[in-house]
N, C-alpha and C. Protein backbone atom coordinates (compact mmCIF):
# COMPACT_ATOMS: atom_id res chain seq x y z
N UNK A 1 71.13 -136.52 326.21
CA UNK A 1 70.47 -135.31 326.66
C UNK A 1 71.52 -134.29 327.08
N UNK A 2 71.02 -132.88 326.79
CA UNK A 2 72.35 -132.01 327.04
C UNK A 2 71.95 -131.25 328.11
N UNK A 3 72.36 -130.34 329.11
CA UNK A 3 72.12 -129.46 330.10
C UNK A 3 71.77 -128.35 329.61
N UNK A 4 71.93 -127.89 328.41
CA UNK A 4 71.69 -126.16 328.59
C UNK A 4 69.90 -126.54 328.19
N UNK A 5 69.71 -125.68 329.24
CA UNK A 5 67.94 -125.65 329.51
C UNK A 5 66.92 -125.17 328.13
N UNK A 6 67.75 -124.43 327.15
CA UNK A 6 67.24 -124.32 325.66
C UNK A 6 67.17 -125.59 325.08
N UNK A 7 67.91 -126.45 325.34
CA UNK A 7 67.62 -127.81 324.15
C UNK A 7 67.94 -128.81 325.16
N UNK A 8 67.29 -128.83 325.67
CA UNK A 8 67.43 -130.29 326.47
C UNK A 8 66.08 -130.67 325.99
N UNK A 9 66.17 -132.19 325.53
CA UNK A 9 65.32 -132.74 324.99
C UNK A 9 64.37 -133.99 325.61
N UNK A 10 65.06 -134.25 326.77
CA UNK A 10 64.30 -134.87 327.81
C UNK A 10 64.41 -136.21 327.23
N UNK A 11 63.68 -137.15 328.50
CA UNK A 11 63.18 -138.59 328.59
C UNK A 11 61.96 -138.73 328.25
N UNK A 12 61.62 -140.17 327.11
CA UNK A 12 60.29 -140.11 327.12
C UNK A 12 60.04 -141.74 327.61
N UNK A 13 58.96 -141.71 327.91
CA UNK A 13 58.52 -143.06 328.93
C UNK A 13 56.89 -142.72 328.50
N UNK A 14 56.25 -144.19 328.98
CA UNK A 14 55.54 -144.46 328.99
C UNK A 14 54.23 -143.94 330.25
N UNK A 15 53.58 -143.01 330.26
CA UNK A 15 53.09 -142.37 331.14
C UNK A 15 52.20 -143.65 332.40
N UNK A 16 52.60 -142.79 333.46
CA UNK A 16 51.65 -143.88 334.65
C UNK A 16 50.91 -143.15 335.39
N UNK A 17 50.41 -143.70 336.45
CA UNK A 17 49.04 -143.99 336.66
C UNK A 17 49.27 -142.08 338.07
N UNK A 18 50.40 -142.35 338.26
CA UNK A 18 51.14 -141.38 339.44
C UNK A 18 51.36 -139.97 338.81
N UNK A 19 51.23 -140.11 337.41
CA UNK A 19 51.98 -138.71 336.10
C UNK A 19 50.61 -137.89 336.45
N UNK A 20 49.21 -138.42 336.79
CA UNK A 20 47.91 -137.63 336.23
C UNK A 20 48.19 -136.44 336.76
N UNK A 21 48.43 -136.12 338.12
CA UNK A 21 48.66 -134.83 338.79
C UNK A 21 49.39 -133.57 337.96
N UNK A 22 50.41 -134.06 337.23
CA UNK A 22 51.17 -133.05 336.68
C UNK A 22 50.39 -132.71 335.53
N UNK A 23 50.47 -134.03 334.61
CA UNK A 23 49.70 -134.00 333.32
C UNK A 23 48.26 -133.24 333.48
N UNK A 24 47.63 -133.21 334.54
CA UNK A 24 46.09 -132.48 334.77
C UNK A 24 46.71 -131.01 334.91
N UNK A 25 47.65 -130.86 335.63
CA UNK A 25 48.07 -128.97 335.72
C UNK A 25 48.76 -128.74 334.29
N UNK A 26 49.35 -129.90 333.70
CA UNK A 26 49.73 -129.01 332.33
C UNK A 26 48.66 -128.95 331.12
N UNK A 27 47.72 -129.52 331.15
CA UNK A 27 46.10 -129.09 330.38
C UNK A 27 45.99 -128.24 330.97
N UNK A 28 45.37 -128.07 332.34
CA UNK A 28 44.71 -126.84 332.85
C UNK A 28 45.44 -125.73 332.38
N UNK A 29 46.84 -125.32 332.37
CA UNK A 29 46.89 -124.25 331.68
C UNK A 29 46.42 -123.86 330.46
N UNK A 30 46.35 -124.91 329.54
CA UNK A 30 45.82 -124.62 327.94
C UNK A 30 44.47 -124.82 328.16
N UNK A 31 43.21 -125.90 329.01
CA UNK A 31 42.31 -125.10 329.23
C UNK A 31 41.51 -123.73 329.14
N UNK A 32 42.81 -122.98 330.14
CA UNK A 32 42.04 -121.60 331.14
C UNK A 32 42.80 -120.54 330.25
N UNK A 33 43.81 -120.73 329.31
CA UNK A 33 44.22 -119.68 329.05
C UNK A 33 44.76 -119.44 327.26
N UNK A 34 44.31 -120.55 327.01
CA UNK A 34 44.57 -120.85 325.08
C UNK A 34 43.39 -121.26 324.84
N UNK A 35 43.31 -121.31 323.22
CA UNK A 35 42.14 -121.89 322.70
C UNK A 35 42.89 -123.23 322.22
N UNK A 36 43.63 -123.77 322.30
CA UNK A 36 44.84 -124.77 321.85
C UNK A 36 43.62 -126.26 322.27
N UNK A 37 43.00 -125.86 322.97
CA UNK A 37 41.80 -127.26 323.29
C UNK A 37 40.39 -126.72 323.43
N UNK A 38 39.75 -126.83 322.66
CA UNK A 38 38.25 -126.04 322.96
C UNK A 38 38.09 -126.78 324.35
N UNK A 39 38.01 -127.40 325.13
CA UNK A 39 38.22 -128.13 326.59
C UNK A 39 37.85 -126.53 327.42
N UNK A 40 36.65 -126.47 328.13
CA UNK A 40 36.31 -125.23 328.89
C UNK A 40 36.96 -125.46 330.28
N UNK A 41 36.54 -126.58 331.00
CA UNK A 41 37.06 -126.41 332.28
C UNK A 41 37.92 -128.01 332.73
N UNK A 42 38.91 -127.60 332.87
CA UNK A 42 39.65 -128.42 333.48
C UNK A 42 39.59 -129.98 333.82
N UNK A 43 39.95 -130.93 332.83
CA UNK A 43 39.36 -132.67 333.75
C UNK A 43 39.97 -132.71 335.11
N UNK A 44 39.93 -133.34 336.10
CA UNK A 44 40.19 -134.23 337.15
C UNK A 44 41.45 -134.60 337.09
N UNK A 45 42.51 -134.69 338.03
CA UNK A 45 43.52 -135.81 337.97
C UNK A 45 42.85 -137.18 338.12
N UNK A 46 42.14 -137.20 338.52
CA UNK A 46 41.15 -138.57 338.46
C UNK A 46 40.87 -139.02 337.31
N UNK A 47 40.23 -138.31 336.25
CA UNK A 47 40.22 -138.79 334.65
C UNK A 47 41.20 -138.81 334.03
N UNK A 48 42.38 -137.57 334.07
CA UNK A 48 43.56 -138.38 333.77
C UNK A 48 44.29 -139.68 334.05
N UNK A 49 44.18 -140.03 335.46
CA UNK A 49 44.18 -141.25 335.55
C UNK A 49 44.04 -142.20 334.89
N UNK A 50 42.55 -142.41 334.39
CA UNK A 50 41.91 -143.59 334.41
C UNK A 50 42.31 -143.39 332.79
N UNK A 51 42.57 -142.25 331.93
CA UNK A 51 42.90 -142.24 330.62
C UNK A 51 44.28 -142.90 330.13
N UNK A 52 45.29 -142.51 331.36
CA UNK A 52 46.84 -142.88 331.24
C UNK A 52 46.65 -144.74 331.68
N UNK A 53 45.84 -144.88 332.59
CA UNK A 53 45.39 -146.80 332.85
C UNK A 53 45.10 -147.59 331.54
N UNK A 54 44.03 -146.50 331.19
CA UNK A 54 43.70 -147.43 329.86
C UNK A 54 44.55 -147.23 328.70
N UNK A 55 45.44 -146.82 328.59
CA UNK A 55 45.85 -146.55 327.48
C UNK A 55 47.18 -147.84 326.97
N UNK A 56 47.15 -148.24 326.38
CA UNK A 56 48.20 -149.32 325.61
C UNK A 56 48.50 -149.20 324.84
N UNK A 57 49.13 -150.55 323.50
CA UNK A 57 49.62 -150.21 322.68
C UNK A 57 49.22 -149.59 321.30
N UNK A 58 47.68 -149.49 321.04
CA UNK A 58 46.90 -149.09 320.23
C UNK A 58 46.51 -147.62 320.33
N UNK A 59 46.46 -146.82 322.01
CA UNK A 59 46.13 -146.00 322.18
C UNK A 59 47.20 -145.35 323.46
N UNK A 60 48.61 -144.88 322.90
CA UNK A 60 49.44 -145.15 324.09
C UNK A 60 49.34 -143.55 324.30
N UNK A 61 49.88 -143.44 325.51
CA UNK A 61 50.15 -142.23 326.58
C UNK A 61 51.64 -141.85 327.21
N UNK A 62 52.21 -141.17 326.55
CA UNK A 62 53.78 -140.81 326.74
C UNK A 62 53.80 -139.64 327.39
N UNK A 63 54.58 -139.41 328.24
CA UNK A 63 55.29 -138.58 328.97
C UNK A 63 56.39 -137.96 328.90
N UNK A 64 56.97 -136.92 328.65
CA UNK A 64 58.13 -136.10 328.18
C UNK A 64 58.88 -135.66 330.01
N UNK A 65 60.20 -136.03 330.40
CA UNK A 65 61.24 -135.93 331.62
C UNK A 65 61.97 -135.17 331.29
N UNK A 66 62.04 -133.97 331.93
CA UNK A 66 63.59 -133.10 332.35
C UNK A 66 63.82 -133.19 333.69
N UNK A 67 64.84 -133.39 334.02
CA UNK A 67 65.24 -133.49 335.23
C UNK A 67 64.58 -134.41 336.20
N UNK A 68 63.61 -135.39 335.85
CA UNK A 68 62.91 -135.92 336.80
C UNK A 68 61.62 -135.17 336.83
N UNK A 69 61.05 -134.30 336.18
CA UNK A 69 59.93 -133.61 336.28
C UNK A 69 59.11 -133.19 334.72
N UNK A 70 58.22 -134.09 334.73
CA UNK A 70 57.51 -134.11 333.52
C UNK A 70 56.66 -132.64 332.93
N UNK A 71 57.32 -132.71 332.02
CA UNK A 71 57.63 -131.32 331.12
C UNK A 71 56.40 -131.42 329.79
N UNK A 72 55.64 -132.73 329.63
CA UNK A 72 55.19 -132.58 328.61
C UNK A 72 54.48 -133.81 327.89
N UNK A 73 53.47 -134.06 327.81
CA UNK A 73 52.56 -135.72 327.14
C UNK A 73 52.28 -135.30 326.22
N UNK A 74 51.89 -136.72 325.54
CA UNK A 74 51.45 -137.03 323.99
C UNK A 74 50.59 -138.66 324.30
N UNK A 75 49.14 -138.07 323.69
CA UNK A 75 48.73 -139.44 323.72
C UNK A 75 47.94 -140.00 322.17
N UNK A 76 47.83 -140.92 322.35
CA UNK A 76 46.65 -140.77 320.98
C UNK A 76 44.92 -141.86 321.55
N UNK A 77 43.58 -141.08 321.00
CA UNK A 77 42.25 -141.49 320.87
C UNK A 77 42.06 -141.81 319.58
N UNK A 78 40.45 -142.63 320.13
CA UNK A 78 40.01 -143.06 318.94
C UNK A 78 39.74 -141.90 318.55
N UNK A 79 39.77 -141.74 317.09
CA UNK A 79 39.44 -140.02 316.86
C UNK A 79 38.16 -140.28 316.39
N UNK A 80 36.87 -141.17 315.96
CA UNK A 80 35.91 -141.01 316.03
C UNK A 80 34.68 -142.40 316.65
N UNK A 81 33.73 -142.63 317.17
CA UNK A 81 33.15 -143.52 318.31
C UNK A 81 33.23 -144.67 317.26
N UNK A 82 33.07 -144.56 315.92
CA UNK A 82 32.34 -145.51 314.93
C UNK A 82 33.27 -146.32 314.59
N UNK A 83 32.50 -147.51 314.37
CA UNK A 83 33.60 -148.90 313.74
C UNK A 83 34.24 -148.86 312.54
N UNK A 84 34.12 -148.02 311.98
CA UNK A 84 34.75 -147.86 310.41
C UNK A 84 36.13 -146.88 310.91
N UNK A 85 36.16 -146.48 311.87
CA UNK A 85 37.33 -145.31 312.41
C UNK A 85 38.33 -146.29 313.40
N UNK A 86 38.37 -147.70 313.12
CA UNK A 86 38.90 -148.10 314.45
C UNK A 86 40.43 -148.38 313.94
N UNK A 87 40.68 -147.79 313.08
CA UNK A 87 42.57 -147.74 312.41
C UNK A 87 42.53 -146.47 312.14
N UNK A 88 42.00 -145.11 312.71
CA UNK A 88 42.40 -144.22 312.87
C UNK A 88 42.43 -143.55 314.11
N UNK A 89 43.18 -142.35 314.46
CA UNK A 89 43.36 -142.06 315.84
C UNK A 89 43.76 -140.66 315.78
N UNK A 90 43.57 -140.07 316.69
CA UNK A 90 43.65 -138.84 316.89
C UNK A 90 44.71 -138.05 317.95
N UNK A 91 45.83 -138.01 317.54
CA UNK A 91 46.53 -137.50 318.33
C UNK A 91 46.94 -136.12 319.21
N UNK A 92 47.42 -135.60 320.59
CA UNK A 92 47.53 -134.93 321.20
C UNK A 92 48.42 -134.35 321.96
N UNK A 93 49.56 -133.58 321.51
CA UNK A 93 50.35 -133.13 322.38
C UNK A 93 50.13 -131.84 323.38
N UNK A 94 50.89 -131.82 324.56
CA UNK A 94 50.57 -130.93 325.29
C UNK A 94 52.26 -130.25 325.93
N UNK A 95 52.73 -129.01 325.71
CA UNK A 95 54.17 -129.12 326.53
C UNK A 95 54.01 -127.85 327.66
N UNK A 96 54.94 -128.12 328.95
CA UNK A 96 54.17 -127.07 330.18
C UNK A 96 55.01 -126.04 329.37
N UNK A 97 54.43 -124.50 329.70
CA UNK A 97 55.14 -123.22 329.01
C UNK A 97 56.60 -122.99 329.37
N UNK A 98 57.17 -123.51 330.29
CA UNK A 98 58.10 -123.21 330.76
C UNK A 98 59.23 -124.04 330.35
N UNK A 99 58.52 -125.00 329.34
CA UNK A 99 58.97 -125.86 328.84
C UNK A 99 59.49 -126.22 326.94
N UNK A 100 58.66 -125.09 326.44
CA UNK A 100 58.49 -125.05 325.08
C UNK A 100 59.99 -124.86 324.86
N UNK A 101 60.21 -124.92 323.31
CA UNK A 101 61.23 -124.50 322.38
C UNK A 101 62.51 -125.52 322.17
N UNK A 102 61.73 -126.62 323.47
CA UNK A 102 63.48 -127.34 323.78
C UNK A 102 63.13 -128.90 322.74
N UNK A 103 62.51 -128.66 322.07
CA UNK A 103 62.32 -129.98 321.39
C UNK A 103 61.66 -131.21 322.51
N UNK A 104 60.70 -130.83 323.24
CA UNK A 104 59.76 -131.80 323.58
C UNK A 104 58.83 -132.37 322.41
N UNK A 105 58.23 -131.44 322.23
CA UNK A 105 57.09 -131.94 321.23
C UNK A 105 57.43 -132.55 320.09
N UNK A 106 58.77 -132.66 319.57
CA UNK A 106 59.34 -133.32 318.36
C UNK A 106 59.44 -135.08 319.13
N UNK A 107 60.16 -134.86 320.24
CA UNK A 107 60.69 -135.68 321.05
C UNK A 107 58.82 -136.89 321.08
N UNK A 108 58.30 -136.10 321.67
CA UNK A 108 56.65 -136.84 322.06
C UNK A 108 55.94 -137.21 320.86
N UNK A 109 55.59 -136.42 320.09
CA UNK A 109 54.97 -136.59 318.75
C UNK A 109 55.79 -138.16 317.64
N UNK A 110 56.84 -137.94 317.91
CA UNK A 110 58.01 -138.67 316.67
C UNK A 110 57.49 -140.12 317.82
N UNK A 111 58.07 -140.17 318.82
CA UNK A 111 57.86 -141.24 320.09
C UNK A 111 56.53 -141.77 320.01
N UNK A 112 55.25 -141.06 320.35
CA UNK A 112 53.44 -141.57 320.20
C UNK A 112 53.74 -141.99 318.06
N UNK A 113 54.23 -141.60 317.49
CA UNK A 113 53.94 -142.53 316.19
C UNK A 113 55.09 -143.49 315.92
N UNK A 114 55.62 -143.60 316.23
CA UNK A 114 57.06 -144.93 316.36
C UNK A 114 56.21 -145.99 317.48
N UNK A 115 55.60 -145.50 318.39
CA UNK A 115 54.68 -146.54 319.16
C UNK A 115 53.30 -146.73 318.23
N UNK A 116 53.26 -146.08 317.74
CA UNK A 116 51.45 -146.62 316.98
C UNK A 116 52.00 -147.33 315.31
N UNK A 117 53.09 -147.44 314.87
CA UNK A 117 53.88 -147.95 313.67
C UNK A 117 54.35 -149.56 314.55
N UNK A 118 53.10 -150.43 313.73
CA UNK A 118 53.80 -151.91 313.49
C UNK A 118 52.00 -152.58 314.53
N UNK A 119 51.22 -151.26 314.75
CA UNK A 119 50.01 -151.47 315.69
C UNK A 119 48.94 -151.43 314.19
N UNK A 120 47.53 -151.70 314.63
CA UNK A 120 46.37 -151.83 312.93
C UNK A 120 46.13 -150.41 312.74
N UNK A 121 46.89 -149.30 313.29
CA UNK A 121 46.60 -148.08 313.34
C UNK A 121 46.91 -147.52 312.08
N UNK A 122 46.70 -146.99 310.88
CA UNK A 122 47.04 -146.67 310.18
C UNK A 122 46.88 -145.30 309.64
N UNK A 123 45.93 -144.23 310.11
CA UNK A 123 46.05 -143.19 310.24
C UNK A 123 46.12 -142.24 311.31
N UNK A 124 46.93 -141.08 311.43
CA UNK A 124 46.88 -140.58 312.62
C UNK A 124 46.08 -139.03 312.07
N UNK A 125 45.21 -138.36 312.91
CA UNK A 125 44.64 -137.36 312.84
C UNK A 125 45.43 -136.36 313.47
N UNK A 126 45.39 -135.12 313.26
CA UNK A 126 45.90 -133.86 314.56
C UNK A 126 44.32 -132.76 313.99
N UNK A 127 43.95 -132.50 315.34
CA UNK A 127 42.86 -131.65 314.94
C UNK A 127 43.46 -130.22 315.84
N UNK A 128 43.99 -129.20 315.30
CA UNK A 128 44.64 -128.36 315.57
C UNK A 128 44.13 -126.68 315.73
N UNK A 129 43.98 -126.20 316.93
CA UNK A 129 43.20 -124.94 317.05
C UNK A 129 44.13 -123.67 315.96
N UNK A 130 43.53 -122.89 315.88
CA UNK A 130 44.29 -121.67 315.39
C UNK A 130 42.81 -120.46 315.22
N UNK A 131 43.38 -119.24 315.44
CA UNK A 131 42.55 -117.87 315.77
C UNK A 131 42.10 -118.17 314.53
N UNK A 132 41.01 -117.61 314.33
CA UNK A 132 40.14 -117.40 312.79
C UNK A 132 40.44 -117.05 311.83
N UNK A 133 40.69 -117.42 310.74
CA UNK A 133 41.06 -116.23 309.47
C UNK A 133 42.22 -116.62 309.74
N UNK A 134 42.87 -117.27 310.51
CA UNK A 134 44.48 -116.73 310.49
C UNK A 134 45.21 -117.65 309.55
N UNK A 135 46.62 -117.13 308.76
CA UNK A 135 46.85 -117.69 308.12
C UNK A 135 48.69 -118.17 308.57
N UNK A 136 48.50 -117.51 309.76
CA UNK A 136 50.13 -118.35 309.83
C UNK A 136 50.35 -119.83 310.97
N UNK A 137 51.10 -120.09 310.22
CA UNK A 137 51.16 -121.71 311.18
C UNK A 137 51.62 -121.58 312.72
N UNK A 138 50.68 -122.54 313.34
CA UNK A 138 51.09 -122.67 314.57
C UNK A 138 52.06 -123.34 315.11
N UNK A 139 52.47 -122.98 316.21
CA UNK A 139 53.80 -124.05 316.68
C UNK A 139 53.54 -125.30 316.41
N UNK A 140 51.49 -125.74 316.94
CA UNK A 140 51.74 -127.25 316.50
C UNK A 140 51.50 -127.65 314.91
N UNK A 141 51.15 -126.60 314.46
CA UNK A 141 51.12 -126.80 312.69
C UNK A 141 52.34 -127.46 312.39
N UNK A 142 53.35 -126.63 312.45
CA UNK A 142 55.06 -126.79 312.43
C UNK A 142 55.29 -127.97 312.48
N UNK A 143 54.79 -127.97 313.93
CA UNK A 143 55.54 -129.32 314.11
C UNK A 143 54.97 -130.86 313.74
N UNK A 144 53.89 -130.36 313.53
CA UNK A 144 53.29 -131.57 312.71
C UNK A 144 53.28 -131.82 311.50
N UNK A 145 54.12 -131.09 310.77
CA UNK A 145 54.41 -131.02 309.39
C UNK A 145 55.91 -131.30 309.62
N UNK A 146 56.44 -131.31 310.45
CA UNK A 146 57.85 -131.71 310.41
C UNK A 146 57.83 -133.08 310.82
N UNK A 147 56.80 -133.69 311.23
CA UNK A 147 56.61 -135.02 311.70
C UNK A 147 56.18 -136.17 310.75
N UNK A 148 55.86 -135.02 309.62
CA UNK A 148 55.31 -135.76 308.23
C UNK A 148 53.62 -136.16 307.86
N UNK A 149 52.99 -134.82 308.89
CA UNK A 149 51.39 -134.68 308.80
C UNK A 149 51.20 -133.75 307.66
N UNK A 150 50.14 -134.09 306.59
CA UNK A 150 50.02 -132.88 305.95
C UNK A 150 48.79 -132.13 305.90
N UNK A 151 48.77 -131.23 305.97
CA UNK A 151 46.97 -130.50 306.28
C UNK A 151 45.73 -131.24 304.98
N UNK A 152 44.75 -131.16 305.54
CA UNK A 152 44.02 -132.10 304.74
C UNK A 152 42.85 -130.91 304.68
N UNK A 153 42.03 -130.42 305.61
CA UNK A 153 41.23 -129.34 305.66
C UNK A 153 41.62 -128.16 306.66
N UNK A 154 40.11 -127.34 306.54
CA UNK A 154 40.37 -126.13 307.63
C UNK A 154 38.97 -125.48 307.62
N UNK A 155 38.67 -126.13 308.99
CA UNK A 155 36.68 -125.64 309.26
C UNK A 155 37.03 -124.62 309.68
N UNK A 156 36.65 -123.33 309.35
CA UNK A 156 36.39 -121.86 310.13
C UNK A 156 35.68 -121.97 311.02
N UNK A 157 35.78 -121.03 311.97
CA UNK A 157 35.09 -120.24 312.71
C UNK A 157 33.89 -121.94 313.53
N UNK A 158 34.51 -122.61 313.58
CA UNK A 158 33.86 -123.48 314.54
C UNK A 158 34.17 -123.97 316.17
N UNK A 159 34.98 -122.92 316.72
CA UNK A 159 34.85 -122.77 318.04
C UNK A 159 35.03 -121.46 318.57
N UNK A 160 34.76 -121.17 319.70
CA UNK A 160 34.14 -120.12 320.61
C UNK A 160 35.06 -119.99 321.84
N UNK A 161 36.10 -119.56 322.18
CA UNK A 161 36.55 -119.59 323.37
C UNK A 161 37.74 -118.43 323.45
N UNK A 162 37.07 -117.96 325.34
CA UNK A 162 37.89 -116.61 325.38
C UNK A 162 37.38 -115.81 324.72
N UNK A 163 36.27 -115.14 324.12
CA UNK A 163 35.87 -114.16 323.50
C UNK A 163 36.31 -114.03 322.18
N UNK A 164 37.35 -115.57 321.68
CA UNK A 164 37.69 -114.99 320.19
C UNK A 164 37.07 -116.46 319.14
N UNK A 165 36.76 -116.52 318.12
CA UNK A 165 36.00 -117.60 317.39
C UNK A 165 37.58 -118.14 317.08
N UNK A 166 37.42 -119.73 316.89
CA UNK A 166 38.95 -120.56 316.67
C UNK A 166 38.67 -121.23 314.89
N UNK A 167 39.60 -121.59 314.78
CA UNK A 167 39.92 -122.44 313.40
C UNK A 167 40.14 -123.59 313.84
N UNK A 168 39.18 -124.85 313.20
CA UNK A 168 40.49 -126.26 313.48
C UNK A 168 41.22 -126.31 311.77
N UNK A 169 42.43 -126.68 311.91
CA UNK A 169 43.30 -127.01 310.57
C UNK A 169 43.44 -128.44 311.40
N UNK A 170 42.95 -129.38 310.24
CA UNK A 170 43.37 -130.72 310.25
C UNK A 170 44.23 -131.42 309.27
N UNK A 171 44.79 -132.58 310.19
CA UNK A 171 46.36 -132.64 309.54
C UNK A 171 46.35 -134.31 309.42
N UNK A 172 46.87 -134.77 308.89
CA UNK A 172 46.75 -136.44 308.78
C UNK A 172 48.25 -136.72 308.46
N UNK A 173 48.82 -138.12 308.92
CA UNK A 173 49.84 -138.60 308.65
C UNK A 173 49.12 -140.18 308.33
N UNK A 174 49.87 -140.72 307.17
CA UNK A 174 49.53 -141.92 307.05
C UNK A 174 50.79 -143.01 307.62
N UNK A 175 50.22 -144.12 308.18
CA UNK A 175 51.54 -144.93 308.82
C UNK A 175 51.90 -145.66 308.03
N UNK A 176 51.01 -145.94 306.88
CA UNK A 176 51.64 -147.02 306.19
C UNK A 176 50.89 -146.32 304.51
N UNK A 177 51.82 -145.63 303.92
CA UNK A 177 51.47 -145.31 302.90
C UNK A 177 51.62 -145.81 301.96
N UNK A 178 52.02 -147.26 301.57
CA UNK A 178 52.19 -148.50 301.02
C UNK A 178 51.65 -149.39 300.38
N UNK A 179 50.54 -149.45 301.84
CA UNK A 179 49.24 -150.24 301.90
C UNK A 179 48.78 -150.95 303.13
C-alpha cells in the first residue's frame, strides 16, 4: 500500500459484525443522494449487522481499510429468492466519496470474486443504475468490465428516484466458463 492519498489502495478483510455503523453511513449517502441504489431510505446499522453475520463463504461481505478506517464494502446476494438461482448471485459495491478514484472498488470487486471462485457459485450478476437514455458508462460500468463482467441487457426507464427516471444495465461475469 502506498501513502499518496490518490492511490492508496487499502486493506481488504472480511467485514464484521462492529463495520455496520460505517458501512450503514456509507449507503446512506448513495441512498439520499444518487440513484446508484433505487434503496429510498436508509437500512439500520442493525440490518447491516445481521447482513455482515450472515454472510460466509457463498455470500461473503468485504470491507475496503485506509488507514484503519473503512473506506468501502463489497458483498454478494442471492440475486433471485428461487431454487433454480441458487449458483447465481448478485453483487454490490459501495465506496465512501471521499474515497473514490484510489482503486477501492477494483481492490473489493476483484477480492468478493476470488472469494466466490472455488464456492457452487457460478454466476455473478451486477445490476447497475444509470440516468435514462444515457449512453455513457458509469464508474461502476467501468469497472465491472475491467473485472471481466460483460453487459448482458438494459431495462429503461424502470426506476424513479430524485425526480429523474434510472436505467438498470446488467452485467454478468461467469466463474467458471469451462463448465
Amino acid at each position: 500500500m502506498t501513502t499518496d492519498p490518490a492511490t492508496t489502495t487499502g486493506v481488504l478483510r472480511p467485514a464484521a459484525a462492529q463495520d455496520a455503523e460505517r458501512v450503514a453511513a456509507i449507503f446512506a449517502g448513495y441512498v439520499l443522494q444518487s440513484i446508484a441504489t433505487f434503496v429510498e431510505e436508509p437500512p439500520s446499522d442493525d440490518l447491516w449487522r445481521e447482513r455482515i453475520v450472515a454472510a460466509g463463504p457463498t455470500l461473503p461481505f468485504l470491507v475496503a481499510e485506509v488507514d484503519g478506517e473503512i473506506e468501502g464494502f463489497a458483498y454478494a446476494a442471492r440475486f433471485r429468492p428461487h431454487a433454480a438461482y441458487r449458483y447465481t448471485v448478485e453483487d454490490s459495491v459501495y465506496i465512501a466519496p471521499e474515497a473514490a478514484g484510489r482503486g477501492l472498488g477494483s481492490l473489493l470487486l476483484a477480492g468478493l470474486l476470488d472469494a466466490l471462485r472455488g464456492t457452487e457459485v457460478r454466476q455473478v450478476v451486477a445490476v447497475i443504475a444509470a440516468l435514462a437514455g444515457s449512453r455513457h458508462d458509469t464508474p461502476s460500468i467501468v469497472l465491472h468490465r475491467r473485472q471481466g463482467f460483460v453487459e448482458v441487457g438494459r431495462m429503461p426507464s424502470v426506476g424513479y428516484k430524485n425526480g429523474q427516471w434510472a436505467d438498470t444495465v446488467l452485467m454478468q461475469a461467469d466463474l467458471r466458463p469451462d463448465g
